[in-house]
Protein backbone atom coordinates (compact mmCIF):
# COMPACT_ATOMS: atom_id res chain seq x y z
CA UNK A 1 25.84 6.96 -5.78
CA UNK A 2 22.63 6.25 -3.98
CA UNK A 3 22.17 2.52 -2.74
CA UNK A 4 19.11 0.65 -2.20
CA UNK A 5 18.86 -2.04 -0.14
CA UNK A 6 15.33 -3.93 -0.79
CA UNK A 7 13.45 -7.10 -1.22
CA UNK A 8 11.36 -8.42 -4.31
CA UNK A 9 7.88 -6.99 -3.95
CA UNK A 10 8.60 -5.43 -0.49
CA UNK A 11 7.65 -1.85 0.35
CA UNK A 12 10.89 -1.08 -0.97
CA UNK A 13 9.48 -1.64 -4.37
CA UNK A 14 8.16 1.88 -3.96
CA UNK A 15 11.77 2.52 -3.76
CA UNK A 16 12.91 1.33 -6.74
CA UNK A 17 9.56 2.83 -8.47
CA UNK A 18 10.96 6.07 -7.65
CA UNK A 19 14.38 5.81 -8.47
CA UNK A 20 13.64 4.80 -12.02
CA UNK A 21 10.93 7.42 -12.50
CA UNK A 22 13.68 10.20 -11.63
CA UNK A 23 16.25 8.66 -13.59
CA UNK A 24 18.19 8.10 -10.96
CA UNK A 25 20.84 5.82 -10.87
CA UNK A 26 21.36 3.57 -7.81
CA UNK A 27 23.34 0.16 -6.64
CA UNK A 28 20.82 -2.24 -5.89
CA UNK A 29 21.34 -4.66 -2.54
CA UNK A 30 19.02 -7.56 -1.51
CA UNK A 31 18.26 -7.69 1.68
CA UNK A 32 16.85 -11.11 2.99
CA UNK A 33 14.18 -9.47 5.57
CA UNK A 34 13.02 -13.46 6.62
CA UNK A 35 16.82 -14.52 7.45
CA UNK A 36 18.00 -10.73 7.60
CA UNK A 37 21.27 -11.23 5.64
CA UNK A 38 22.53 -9.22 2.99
CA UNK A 39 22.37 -11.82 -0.04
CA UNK A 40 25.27 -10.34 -1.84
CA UNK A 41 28.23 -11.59 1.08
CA UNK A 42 25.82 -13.02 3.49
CA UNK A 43 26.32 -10.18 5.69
CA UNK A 44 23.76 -8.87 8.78
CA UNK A 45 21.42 -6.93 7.69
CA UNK A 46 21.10 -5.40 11.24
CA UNK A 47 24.18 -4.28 10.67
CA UNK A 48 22.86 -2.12 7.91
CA UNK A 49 19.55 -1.29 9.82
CA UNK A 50 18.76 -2.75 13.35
CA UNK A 51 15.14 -2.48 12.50
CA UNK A 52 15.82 -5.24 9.90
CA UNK A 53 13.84 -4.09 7.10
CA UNK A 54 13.79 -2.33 4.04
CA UNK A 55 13.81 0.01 2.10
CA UNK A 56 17.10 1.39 3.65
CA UNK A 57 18.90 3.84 1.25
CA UNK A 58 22.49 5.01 1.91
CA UNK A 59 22.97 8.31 0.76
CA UNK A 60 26.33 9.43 -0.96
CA UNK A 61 27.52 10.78 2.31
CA UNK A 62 27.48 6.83 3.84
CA UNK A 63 24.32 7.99 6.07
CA UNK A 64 21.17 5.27 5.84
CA UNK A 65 17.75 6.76 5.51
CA UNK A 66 14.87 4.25 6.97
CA UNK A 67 10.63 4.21 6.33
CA UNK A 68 9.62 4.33 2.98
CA UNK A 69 8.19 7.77 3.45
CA UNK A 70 11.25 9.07 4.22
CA UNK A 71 13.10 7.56 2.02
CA UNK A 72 10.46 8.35 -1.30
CA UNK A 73 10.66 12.07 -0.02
CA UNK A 74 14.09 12.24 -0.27
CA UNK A 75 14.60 10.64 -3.76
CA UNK A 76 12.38 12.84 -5.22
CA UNK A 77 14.19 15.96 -3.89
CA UNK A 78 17.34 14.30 -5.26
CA UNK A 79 16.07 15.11 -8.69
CA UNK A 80 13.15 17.97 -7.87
CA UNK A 81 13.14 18.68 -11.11
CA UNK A 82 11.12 15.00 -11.89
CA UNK A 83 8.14 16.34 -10.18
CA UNK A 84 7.98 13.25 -7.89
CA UNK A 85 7.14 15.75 -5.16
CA UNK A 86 5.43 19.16 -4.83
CA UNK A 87 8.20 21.90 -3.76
CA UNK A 88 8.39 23.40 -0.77
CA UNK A 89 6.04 25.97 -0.28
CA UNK A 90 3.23 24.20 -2.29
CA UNK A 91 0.19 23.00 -0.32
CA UNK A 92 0.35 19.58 -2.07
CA UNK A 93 3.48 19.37 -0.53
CA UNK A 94 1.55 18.50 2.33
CA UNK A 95 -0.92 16.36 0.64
CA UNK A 96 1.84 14.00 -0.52
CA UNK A 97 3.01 13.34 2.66
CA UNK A 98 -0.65 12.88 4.11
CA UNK A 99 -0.83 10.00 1.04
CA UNK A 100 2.76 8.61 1.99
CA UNK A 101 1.21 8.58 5.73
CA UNK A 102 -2.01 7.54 5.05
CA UNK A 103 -0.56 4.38 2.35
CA UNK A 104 2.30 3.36 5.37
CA UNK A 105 0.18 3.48 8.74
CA UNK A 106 -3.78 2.28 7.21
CA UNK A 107 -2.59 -0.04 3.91
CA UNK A 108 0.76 -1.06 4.86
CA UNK A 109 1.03 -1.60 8.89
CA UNK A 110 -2.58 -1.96 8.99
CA UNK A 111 -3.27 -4.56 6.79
CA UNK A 112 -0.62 -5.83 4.64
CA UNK A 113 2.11 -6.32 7.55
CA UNK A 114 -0.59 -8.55 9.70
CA UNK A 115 -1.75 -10.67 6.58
CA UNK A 116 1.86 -11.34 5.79
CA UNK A 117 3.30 -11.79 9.01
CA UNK A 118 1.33 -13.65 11.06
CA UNK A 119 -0.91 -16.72 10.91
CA UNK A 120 -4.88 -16.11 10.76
CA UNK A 121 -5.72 -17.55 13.94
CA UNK A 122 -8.55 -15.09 14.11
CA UNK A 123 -6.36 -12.11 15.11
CA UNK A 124 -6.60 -10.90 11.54
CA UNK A 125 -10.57 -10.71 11.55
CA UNK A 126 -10.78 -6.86 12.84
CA UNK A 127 -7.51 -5.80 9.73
CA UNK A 128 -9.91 -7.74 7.30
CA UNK A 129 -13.11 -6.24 8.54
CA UNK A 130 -11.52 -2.54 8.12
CA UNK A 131 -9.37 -2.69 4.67
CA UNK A 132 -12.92 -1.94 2.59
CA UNK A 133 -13.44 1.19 4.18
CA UNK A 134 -9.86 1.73 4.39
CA UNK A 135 -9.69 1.52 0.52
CA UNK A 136 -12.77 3.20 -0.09
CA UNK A 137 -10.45 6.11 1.13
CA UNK A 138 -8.11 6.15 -1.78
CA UNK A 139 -11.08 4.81 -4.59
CA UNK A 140 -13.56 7.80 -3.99
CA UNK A 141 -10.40 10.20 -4.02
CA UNK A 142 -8.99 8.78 -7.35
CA UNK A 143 -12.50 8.67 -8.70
CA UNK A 144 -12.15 11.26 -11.09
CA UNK A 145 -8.80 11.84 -10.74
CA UNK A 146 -5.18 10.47 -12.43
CA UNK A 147 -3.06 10.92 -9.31
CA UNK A 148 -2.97 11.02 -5.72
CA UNK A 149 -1.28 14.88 -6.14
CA UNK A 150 -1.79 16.93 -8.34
CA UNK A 151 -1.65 16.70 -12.02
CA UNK A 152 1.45 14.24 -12.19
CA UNK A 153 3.01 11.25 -10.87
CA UNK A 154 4.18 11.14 -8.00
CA UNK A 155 6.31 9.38 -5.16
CA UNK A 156 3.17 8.66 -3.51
CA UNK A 157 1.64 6.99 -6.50
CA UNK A 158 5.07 4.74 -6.11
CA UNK A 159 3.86 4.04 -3.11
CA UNK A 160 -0.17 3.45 -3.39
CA UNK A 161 0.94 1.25 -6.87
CA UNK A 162 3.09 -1.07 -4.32
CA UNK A 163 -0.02 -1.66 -1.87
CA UNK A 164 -2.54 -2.29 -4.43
CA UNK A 165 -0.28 -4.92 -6.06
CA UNK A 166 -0.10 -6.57 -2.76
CA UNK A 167 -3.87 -6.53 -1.96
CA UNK A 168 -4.39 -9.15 -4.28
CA UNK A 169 -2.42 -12.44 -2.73
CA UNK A 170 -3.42 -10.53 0.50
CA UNK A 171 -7.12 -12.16 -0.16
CA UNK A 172 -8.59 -8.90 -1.36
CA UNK A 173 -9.44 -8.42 -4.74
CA UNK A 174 -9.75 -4.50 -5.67
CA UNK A 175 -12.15 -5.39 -9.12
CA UNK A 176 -14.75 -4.29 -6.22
CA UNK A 177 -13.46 -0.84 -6.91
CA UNK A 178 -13.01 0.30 -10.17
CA UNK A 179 -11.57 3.71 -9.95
CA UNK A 180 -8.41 1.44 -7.90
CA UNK A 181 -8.55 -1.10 -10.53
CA UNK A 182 -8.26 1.63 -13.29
CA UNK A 183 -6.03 3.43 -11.48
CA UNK A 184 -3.49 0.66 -10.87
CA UNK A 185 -3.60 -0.49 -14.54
CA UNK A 186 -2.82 2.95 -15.45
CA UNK A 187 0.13 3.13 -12.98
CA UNK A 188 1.69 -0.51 -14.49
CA UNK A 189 1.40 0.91 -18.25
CA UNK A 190 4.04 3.60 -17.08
CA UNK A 191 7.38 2.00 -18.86
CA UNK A 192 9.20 2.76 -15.02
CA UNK A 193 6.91 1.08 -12.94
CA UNK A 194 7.17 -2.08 -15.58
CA UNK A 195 10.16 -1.91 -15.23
CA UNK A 196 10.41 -2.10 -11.55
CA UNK A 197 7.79 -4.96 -11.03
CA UNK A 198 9.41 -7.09 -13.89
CA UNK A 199 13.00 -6.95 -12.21
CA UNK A 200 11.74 -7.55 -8.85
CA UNK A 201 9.16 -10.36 -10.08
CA UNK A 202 12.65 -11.99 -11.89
CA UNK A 203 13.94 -12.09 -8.31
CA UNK A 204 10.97 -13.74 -6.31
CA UNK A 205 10.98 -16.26 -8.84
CA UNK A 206 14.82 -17.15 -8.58
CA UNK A 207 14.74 -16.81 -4.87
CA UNK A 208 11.72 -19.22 -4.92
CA UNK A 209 13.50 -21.76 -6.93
């Protein structure tokens, strides 16, 4: 079986997104990415990753897959048959992992990471100054579409879904873009993706107790 370790609301959320859309099924293990300790036995994270952060997902063979591109790649070829990626051979093959790319290095590392990570001392002015036309990316592209690729849901909807969830207590509201602010409500309505945010929600809340 499949094991993910993650933490609420994380990138790994993508993860866990993914999982449930295949019908996977998967042990879940939270990883504490602040005190990196595995909350189940209190155990080093490093131990588990040395890069200390998740999603890391340990595949039935005991090996541990790392970056959420990666690791949403893989799950859907667990399961091909979910659609959660193009097959190989198909030119949106490609175009998924331009998305996965795209989501990780301009959203995610870009952005997100900074806002969350470090104080505003004015360091954060240039991310800030960039993340409209970053976005504008994604909004003109979904404009008059219902996925990133193709006709169907994939693992990089999983992915964009996570980011624009965490734009918001990031300070940037995405009402200033309407085919994101569609897009995302149509993502949540999928009974998976519910799923996913309510669990993980459940867990920010008890951790924050």
């Amino acid at each position: 079986m499949l094991q993910l370790y993650f933490f609420p609301m994380a990138c790994s959320l993508a993860s866990r997104i993914a999982l449930l859309e295949a019908g996977i099924e998967a042990q879940y293990h939270l990883a504490h990415i602040w005190t990196k300790q595995v909350v189940d036995d209190g155990s080093d994270f490093r131990a588990i990753s040395p890069k200390g952060a998740v999603p890391v997902l340990v595949l039935e063979n005991g090996d541990r897959l790392t970056e959420s591109a990666a690791v949403l790649q893989y799950i859907a070829d667990v399961k091909p048959e979910a659609g959660l990626a193009p097959r190989f051979g198909d030119p949106d093959r490609y175009r998924l992992q331009e998305w996965l790319s795209f989501i990780g290095a301009e959203i995610h590392k870009a952005f997100l990471y900074p806002t969350f990570w470090y104080k505003d001392d004015g360091s954060l002015a240039k991310p800030r100054a960039r993340i409209a036309q970053t976005l504008s990316v994604p909004a003109m592209h979904l404009a008059n579409r219902e996925f990133l690729v193709g006709n169907s849901f994939t693992v990089a909807d999983a992915h964009l879904t996570w980011a624009l969830l965490l734009l918001r207590p990031a300070g940037v509201d995405i009402a200033q873009w309407p085919a994101l602010s569609s897009y995302l409500e149509r993502m949540q309505a999928r009974p998976a993706v519910r799923e996913a945010i309510a669990t993980e929600m459940a867990l920010r809340k008890t951790m924050a107790a």
